[in-house]
N, C-alpha and C. Protein backbone atom coordinates (compact mmCIF):
# COMPACT_ATOMS: atom_id res chain seq x y z
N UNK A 1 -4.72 -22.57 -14.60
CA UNK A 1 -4.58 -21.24 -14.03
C UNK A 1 -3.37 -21.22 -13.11
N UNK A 2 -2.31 -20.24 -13.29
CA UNK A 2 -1.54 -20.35 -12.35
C UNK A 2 -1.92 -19.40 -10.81
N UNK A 3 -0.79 -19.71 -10.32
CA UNK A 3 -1.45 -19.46 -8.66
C UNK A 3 -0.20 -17.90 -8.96
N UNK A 4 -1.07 -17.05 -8.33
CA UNK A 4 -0.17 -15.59 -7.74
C UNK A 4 0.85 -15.75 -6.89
N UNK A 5 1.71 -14.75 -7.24
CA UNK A 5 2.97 -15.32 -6.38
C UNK A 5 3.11 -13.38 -5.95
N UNK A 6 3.19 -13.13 -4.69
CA UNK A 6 4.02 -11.80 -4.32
C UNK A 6 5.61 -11.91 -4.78
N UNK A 7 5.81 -11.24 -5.63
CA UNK A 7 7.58 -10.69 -6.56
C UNK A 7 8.05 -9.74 -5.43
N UNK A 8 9.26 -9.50 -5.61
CA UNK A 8 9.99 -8.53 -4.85
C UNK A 8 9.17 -6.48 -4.61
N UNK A 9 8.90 -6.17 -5.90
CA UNK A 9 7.84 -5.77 -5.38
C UNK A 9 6.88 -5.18 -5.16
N UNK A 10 6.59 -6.46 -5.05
CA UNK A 10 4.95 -6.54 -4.02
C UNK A 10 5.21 -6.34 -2.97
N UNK A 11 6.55 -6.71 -2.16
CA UNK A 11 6.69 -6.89 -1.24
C UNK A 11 7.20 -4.90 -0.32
N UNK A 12 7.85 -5.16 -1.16
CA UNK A 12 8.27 -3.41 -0.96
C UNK A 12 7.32 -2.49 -1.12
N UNK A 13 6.51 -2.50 -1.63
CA UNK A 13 5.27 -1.68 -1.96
C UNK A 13 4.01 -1.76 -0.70
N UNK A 14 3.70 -3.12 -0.61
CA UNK A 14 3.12 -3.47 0.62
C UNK A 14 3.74 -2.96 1.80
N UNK A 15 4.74 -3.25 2.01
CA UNK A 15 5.31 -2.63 3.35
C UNK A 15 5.62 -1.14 3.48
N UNK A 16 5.51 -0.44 2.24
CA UNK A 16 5.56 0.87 2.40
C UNK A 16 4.32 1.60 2.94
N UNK A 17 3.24 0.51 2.45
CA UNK A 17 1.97 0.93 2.04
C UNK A 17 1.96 0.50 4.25
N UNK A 18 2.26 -0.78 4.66
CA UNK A 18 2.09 -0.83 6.34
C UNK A 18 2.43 0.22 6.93
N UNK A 19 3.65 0.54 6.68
CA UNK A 19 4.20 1.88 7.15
C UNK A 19 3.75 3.03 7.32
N UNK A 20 3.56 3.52 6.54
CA UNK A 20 2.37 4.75 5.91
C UNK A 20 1.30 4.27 6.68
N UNK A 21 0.42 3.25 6.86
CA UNK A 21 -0.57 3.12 7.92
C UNK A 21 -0.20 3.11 9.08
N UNK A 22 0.74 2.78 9.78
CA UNK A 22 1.17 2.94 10.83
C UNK A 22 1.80 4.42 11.22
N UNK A 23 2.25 5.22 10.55
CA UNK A 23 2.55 6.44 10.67
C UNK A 23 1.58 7.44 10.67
N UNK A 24 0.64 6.79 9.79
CA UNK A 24 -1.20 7.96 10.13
C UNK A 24 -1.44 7.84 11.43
N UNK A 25 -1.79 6.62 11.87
CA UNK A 25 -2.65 6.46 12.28
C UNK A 25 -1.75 6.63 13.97
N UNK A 26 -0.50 6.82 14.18
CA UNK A 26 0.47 7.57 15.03
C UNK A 26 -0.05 8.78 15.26
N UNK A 27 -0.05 9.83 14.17
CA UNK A 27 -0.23 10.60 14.06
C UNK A 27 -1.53 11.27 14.42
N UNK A 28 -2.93 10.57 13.51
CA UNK A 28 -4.09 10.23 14.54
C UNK A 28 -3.78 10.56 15.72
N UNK A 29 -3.33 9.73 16.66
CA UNK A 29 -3.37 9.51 17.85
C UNK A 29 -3.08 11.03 18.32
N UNK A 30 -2.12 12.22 17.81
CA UNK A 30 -1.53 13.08 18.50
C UNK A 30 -2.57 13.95 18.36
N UNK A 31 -3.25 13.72 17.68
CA UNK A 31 -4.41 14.79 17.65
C UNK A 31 -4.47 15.41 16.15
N UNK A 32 -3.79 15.18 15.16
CA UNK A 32 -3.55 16.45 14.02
C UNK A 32 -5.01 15.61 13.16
N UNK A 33 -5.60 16.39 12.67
CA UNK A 33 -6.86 15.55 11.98
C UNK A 33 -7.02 16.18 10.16
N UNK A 34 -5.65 17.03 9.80
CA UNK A 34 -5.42 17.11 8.72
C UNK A 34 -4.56 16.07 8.19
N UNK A 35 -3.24 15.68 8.44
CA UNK A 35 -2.70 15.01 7.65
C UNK A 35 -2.47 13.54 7.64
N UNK A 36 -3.09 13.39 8.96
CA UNK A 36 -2.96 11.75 8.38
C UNK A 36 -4.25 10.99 8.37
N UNK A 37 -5.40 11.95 7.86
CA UNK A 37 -6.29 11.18 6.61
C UNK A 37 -5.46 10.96 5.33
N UNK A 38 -5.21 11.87 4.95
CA UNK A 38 -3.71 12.45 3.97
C UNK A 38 -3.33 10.85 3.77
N UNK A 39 -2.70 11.15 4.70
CA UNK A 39 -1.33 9.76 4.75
C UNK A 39 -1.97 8.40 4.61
N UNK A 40 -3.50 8.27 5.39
CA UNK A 40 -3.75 7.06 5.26
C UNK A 40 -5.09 6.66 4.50
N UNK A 41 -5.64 7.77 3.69
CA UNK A 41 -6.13 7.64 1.75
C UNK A 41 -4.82 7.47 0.47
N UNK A 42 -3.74 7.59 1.41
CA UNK A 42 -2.39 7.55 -0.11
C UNK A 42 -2.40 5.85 0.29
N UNK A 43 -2.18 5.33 1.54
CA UNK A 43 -2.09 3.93 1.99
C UNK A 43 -2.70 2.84 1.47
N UNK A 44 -4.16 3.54 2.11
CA UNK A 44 -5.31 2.62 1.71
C UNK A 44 -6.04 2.04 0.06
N UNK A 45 -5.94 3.49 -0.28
CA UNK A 45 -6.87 3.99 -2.25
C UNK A 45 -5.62 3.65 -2.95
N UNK A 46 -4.52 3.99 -2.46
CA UNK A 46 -3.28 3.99 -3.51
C UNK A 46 -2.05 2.97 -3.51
N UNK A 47 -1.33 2.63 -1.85
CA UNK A 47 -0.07 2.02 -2.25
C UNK A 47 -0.62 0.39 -2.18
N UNK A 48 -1.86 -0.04 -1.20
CA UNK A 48 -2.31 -1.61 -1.01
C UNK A 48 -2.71 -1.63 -2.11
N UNK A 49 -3.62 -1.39 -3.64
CA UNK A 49 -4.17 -1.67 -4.39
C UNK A 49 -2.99 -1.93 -5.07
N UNK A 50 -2.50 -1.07 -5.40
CA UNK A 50 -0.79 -1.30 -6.07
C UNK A 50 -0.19 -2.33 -5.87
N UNK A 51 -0.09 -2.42 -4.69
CA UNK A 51 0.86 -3.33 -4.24
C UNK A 51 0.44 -4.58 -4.52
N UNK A 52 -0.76 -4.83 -4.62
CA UNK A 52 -1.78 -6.00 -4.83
C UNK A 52 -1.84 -6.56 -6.80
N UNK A 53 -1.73 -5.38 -7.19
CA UNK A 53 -2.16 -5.62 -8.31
C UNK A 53 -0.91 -5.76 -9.63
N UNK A 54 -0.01 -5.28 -9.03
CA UNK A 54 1.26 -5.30 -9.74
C UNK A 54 1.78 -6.28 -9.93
N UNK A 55 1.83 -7.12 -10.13
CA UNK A 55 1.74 -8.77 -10.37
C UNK A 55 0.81 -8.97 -11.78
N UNK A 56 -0.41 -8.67 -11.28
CA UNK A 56 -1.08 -9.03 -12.76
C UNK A 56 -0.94 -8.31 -13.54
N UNK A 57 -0.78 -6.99 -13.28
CA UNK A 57 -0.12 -5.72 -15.11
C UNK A 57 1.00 -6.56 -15.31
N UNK A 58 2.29 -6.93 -14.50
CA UNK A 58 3.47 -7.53 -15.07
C UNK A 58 3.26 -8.97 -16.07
N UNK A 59 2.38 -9.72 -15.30
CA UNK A 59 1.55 -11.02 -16.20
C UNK A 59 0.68 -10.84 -17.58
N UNK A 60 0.09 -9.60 -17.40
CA UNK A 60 -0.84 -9.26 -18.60
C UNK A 60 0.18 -8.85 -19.50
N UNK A 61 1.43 -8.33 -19.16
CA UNK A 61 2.49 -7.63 -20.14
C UNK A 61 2.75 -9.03 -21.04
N UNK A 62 3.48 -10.09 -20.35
CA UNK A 62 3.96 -11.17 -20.67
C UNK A 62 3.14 -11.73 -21.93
């Protein structure tokens, strides 16, 4: 079995995906309680799973 390796990116994707959590949850803070659930269900449900999993669709391609 080989071992997972984070590719370039994973890496970009992940950190978009930090970002985006860190910018909700900023936002949070100011009080707005519409958009950065918004921002941090695109983070959480969408860019970390991605970011996680894009490695093995590229491997399963192979």
């Amino acid at each position: 079995m080989e071992r997972f390796q984070f590719g370039k990116s994973n890496k970009i994707i992940l950190s978009i995906a930090v970002i985006l959590t860190i910018i909700g949850y900023v936002i949070m803070g100011t009080g707005d309680s519409v958009i950065s659930p918004i921002i941090l269900v695109i983070a959480y449900v969408i860019l970390f799973p991605l970011g996680i999993m894009i490695g093995f669709m590229k491997k399963n391609k192979e």
